[in-house]
N, C-alpha and C. Protein backbone atom coordinates (compact mmCIF):
# COMPACT_ATOMS: atom_id res chain seq x y z
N UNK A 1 73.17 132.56 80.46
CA UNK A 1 73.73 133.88 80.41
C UNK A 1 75.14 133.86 80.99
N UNK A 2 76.17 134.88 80.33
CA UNK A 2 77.33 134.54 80.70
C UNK A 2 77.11 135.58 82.08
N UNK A 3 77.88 135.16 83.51
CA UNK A 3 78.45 136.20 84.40
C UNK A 3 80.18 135.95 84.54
N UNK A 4 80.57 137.48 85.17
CA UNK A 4 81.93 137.68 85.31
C UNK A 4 82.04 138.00 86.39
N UNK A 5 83.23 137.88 86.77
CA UNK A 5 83.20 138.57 88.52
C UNK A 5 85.01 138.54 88.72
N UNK A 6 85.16 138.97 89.75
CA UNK A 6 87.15 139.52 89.91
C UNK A 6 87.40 138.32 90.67
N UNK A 7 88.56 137.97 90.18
CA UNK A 7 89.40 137.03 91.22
C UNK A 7 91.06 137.46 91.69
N UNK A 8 90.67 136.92 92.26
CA UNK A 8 92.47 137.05 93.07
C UNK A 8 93.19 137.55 92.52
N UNK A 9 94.48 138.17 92.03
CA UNK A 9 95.87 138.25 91.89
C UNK A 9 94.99 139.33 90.33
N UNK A 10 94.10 139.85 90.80
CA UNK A 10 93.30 140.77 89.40
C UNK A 10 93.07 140.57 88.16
N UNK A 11 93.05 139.06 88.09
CA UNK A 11 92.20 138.19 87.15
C UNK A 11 90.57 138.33 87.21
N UNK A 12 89.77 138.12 86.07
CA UNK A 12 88.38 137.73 86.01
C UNK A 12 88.13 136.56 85.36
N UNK A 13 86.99 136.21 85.74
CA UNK A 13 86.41 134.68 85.38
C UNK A 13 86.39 134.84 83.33
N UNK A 14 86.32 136.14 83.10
CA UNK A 14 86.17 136.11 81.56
C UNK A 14 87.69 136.08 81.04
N UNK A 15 88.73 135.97 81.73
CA UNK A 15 90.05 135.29 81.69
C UNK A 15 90.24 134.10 81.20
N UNK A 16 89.43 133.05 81.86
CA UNK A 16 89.25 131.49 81.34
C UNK A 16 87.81 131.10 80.96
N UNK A 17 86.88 131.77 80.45
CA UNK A 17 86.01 131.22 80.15
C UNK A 17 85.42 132.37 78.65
N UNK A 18 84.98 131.74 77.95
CA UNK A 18 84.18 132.61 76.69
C UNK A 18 84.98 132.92 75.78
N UNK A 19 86.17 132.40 75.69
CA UNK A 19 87.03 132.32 75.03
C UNK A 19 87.26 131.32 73.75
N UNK A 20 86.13 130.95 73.41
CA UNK A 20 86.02 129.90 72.03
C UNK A 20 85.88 128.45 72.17
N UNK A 21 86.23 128.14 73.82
CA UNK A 21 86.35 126.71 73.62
C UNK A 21 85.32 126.64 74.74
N UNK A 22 85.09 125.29 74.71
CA UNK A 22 84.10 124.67 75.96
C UNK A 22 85.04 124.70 77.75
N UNK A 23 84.60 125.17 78.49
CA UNK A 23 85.11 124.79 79.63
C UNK A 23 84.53 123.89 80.82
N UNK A 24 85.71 123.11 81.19
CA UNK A 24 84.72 122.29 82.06
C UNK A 24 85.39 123.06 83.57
N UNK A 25 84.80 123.12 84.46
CA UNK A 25 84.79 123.93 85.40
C UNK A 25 84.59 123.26 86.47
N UNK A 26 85.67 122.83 87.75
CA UNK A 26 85.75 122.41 89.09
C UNK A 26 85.47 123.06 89.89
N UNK A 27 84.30 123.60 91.02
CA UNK A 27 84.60 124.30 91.95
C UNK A 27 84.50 123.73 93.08
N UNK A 28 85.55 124.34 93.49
CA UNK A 28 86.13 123.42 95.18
C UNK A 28 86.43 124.87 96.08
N UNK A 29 86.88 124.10 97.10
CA UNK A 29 87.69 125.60 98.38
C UNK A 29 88.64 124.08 98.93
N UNK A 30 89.67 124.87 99.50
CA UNK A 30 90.61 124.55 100.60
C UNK A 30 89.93 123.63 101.60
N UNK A 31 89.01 124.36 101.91
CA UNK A 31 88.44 124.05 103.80
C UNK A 31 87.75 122.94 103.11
N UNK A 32 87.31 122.39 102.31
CA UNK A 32 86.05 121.37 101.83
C UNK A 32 87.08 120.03 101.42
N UNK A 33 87.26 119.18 102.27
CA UNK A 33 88.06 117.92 102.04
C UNK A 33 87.26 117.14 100.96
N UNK A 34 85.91 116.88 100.92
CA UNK A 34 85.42 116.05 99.84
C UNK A 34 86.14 116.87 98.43
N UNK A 35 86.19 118.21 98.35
CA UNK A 35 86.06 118.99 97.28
C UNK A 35 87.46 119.03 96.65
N UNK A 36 88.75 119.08 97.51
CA UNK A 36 90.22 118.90 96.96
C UNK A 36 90.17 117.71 97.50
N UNK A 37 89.91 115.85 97.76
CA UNK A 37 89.69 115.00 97.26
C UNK A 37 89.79 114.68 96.00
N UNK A 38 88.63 115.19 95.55
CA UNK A 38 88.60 114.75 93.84
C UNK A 38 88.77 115.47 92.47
N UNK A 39 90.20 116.12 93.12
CA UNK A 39 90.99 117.75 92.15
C UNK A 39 92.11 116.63 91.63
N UNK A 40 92.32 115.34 92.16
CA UNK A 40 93.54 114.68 91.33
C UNK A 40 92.31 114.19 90.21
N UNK A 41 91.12 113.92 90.33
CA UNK A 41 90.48 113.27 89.42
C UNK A 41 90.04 114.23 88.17
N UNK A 42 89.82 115.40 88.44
CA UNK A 42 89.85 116.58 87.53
C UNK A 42 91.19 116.46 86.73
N UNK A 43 92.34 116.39 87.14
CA UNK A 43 93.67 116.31 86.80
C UNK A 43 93.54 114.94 85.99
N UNK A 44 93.39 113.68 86.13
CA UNK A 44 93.14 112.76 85.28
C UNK A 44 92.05 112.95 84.00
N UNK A 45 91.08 113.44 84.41
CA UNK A 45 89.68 113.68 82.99
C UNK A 45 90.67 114.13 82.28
N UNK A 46 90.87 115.35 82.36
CA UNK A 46 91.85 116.57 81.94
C UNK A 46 92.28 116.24 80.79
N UNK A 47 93.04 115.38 80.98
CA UNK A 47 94.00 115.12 80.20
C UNK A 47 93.63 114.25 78.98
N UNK A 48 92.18 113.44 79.06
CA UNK A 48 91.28 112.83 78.02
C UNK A 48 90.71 114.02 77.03
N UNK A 49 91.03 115.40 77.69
CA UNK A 49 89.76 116.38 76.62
C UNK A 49 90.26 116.87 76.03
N UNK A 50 89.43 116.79 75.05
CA UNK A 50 89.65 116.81 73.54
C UNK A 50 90.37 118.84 73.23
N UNK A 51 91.45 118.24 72.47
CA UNK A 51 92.67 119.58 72.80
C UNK A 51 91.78 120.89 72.06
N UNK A 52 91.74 121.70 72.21
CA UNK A 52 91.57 122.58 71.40
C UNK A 52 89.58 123.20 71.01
N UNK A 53 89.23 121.88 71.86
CA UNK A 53 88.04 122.08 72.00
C UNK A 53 87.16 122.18 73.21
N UNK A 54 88.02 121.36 74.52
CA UNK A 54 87.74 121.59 75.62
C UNK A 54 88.88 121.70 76.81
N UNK A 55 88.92 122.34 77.74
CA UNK A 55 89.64 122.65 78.40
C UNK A 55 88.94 122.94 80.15
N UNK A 56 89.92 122.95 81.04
CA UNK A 56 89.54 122.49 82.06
C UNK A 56 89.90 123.86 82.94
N UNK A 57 89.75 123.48 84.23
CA UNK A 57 89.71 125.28 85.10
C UNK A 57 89.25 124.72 86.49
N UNK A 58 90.25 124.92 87.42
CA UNK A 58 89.85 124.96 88.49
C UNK A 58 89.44 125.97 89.16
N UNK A 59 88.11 126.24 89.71
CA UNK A 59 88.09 127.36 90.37
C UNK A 59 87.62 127.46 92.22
N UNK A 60 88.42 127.32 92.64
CA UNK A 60 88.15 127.77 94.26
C UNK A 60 87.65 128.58 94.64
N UNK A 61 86.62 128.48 95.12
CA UNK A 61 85.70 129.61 95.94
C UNK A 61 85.59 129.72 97.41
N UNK A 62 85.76 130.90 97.35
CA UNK A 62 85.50 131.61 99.43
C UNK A 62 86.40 130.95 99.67
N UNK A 63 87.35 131.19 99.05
CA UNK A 63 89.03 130.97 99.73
C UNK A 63 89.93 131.57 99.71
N UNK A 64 91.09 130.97 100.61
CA UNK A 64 92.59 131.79 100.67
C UNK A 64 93.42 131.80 99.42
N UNK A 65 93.37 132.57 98.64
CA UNK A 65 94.55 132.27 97.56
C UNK A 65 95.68 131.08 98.09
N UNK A 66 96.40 131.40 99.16
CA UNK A 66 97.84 130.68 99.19
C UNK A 66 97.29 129.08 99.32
N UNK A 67 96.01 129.17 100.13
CA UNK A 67 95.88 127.98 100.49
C UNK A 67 95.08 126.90 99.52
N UNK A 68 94.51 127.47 98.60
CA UNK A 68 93.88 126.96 97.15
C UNK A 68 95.05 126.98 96.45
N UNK A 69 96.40 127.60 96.26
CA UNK A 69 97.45 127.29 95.57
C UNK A 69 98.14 125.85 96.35
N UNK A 70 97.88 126.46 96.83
CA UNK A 70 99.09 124.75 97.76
C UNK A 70 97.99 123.48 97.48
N UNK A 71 96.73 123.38 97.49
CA UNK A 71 96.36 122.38 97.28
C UNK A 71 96.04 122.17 95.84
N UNK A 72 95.92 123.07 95.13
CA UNK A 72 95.92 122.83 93.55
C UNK A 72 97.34 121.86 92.86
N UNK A 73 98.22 122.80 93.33
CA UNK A 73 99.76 122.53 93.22
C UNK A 73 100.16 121.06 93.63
N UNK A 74 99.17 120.38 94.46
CA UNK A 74 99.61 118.90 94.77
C UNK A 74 98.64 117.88 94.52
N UNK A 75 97.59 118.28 93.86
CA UNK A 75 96.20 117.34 93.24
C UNK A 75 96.07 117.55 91.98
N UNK A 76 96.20 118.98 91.21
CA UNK A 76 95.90 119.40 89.84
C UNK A 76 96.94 120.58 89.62
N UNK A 77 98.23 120.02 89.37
CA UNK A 77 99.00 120.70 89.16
C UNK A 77 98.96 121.30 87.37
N UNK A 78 98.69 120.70 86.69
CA UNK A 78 98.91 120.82 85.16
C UNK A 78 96.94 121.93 84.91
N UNK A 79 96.44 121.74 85.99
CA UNK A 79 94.95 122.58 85.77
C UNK A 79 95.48 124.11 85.80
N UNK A 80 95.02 125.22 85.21
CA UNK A 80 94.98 126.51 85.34
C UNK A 80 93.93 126.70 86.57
N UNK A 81 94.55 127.71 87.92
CA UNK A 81 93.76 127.91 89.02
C UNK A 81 92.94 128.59 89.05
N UNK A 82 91.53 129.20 89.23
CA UNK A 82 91.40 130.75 89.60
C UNK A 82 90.63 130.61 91.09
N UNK A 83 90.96 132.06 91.49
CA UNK A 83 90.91 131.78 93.04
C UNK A 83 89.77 132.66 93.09
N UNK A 84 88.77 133.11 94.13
CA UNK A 84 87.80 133.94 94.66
C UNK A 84 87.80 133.81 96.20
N UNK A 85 88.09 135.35 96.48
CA UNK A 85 87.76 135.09 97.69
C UNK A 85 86.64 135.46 98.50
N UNK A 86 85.65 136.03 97.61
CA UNK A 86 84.50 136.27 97.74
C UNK A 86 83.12 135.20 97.51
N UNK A 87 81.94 135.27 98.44
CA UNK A 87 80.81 134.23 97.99
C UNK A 87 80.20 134.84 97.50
N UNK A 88 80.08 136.10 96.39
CA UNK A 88 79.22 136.22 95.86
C UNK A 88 79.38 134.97 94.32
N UNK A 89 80.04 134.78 93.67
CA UNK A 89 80.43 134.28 92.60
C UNK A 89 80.05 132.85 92.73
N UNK A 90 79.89 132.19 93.42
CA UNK A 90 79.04 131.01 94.30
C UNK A 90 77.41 130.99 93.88
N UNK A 91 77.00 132.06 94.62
CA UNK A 91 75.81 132.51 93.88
C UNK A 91 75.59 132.83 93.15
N UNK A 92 76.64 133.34 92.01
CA UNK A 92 76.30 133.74 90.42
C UNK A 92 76.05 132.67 89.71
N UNK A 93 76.88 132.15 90.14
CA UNK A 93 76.73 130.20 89.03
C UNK A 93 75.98 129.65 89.63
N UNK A 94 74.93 129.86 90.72
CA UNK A 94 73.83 129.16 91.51
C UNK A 94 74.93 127.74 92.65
N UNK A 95 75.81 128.09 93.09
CA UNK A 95 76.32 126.83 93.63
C UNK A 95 76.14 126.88 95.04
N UNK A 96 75.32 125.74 95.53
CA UNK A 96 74.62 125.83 97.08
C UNK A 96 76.01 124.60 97.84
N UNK A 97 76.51 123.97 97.46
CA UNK A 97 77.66 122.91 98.01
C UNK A 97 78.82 122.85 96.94
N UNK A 98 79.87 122.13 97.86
CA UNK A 98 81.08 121.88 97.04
C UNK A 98 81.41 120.41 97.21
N UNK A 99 81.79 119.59 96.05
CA UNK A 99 82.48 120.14 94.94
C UNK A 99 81.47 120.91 93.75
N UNK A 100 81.37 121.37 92.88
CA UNK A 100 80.88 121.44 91.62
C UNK A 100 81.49 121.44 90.39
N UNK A 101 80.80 120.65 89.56
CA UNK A 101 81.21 120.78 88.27
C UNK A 101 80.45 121.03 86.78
N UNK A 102 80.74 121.62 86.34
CA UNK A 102 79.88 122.63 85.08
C UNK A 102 80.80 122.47 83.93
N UNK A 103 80.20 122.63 82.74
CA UNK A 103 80.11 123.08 81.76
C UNK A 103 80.12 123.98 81.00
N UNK A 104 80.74 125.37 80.53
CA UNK A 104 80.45 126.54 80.00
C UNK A 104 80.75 126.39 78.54
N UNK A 105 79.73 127.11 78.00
CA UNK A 105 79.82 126.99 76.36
C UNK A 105 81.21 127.69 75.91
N UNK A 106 81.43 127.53 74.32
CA UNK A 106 82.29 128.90 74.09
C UNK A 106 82.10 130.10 74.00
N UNK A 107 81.11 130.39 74.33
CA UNK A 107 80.65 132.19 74.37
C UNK A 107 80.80 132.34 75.94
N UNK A 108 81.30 131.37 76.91
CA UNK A 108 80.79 131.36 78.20
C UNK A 108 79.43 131.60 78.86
N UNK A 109 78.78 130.88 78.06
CA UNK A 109 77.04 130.57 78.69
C UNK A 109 77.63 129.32 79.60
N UNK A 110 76.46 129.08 80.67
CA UNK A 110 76.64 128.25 81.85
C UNK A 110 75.53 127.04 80.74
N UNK A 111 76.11 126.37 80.21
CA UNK A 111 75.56 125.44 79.67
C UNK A 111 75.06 124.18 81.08
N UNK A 112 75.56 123.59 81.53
CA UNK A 112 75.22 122.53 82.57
C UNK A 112 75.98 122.41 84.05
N UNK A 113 75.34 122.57 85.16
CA UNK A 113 75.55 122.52 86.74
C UNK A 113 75.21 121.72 87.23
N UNK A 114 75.68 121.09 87.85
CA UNK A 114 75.56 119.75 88.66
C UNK A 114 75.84 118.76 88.01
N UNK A 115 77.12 118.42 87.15
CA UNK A 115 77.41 117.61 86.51
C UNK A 115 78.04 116.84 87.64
N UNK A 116 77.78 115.24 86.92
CA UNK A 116 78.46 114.21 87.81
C UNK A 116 79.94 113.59 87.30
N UNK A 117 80.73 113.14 87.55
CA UNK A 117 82.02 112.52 86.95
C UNK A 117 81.66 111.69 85.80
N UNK A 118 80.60 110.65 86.36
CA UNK A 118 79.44 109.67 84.88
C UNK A 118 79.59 110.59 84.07
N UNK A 119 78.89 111.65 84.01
CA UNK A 119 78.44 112.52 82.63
C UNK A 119 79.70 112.57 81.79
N UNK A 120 80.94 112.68 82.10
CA UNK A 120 81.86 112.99 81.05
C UNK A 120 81.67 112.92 80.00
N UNK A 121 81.21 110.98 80.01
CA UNK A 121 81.57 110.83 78.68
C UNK A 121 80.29 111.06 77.46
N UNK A 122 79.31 111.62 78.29
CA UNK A 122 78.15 112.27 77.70
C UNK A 122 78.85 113.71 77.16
N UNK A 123 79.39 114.42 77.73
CA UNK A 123 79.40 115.50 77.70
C UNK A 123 80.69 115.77 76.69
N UNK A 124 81.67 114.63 76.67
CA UNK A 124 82.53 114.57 75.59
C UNK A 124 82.05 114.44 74.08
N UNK A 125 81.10 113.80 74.27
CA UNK A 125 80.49 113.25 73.09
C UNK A 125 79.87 114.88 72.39
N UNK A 126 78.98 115.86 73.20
CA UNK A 126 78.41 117.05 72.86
C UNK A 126 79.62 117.80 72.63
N UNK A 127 80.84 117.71 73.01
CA UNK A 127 81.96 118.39 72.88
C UNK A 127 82.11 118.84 71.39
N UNK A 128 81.70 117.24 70.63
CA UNK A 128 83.08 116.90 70.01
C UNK A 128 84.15 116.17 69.83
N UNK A 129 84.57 115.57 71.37
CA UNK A 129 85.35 114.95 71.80
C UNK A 129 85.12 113.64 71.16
N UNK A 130 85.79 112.57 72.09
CA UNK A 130 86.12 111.20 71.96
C UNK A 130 85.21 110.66 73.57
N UNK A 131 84.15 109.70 73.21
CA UNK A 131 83.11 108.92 74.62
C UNK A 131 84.58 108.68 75.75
């Protein structure tokens, strides 16, 4: 089922998601070092997915806007950000730790949670994409 919820700067999550294409979806925060760690590696996949069919989205949760910008801006600069500074939206997508990474269809259904970095090239393949 698709959910929506408000983010920062008066954006909503139905901004970048349900929009025709597949999204693959990072969620990290500021305060979580494992979680902006591996936002340059989001920034590398990225750039393997397949144009026009999948697309990528960082989204920071239960964070500071400025401070999820400054670390986006120097790990995944070329990613589109969205910020929350609320935990309910955490719990909408069921996310109990950070990092996470998901899957959303193009209607924005939560197709797959708890994806691992391995899966990509599974998940490229269901794309569409290139293994």
């Amino acid at each position: 089922m698709f959910v929506d919820f408000p983010l920062a700067g008066g954006k909503r999550f139905s901004d970048y998601v349900g929009r025709g294409t597949y999204v693959l979806v990072y969620g990290w925060a500021s305060w979580s070092a494992p979680s902006v760690a591996r936002l340059s590696r989001l920034e590398s996949v990225a750039a393997g997915l397949p144009s026009g069919r999948v697309t990528a989205l960082s989204l920071s949760l239960c964070d500071n806007p400025a401070d999820a910008a400054a670390g986006a801006a120097l790990y995944a600069p070329s990613i589109p950000l969205a910020v929350s500074e609320e935990s309910a939206p955490a719990g909408m997508l069921g996310i109990t730790t950070l990092p996470a990474l998901m899957l959303f269809g193009p209607d924005g259904t939560l197709l797959k949670r708890n994806l691992r970095w391995r899966d990509l090239p599974k998940i490229l393949r269901y794309t569409g994409g290139d293994a």
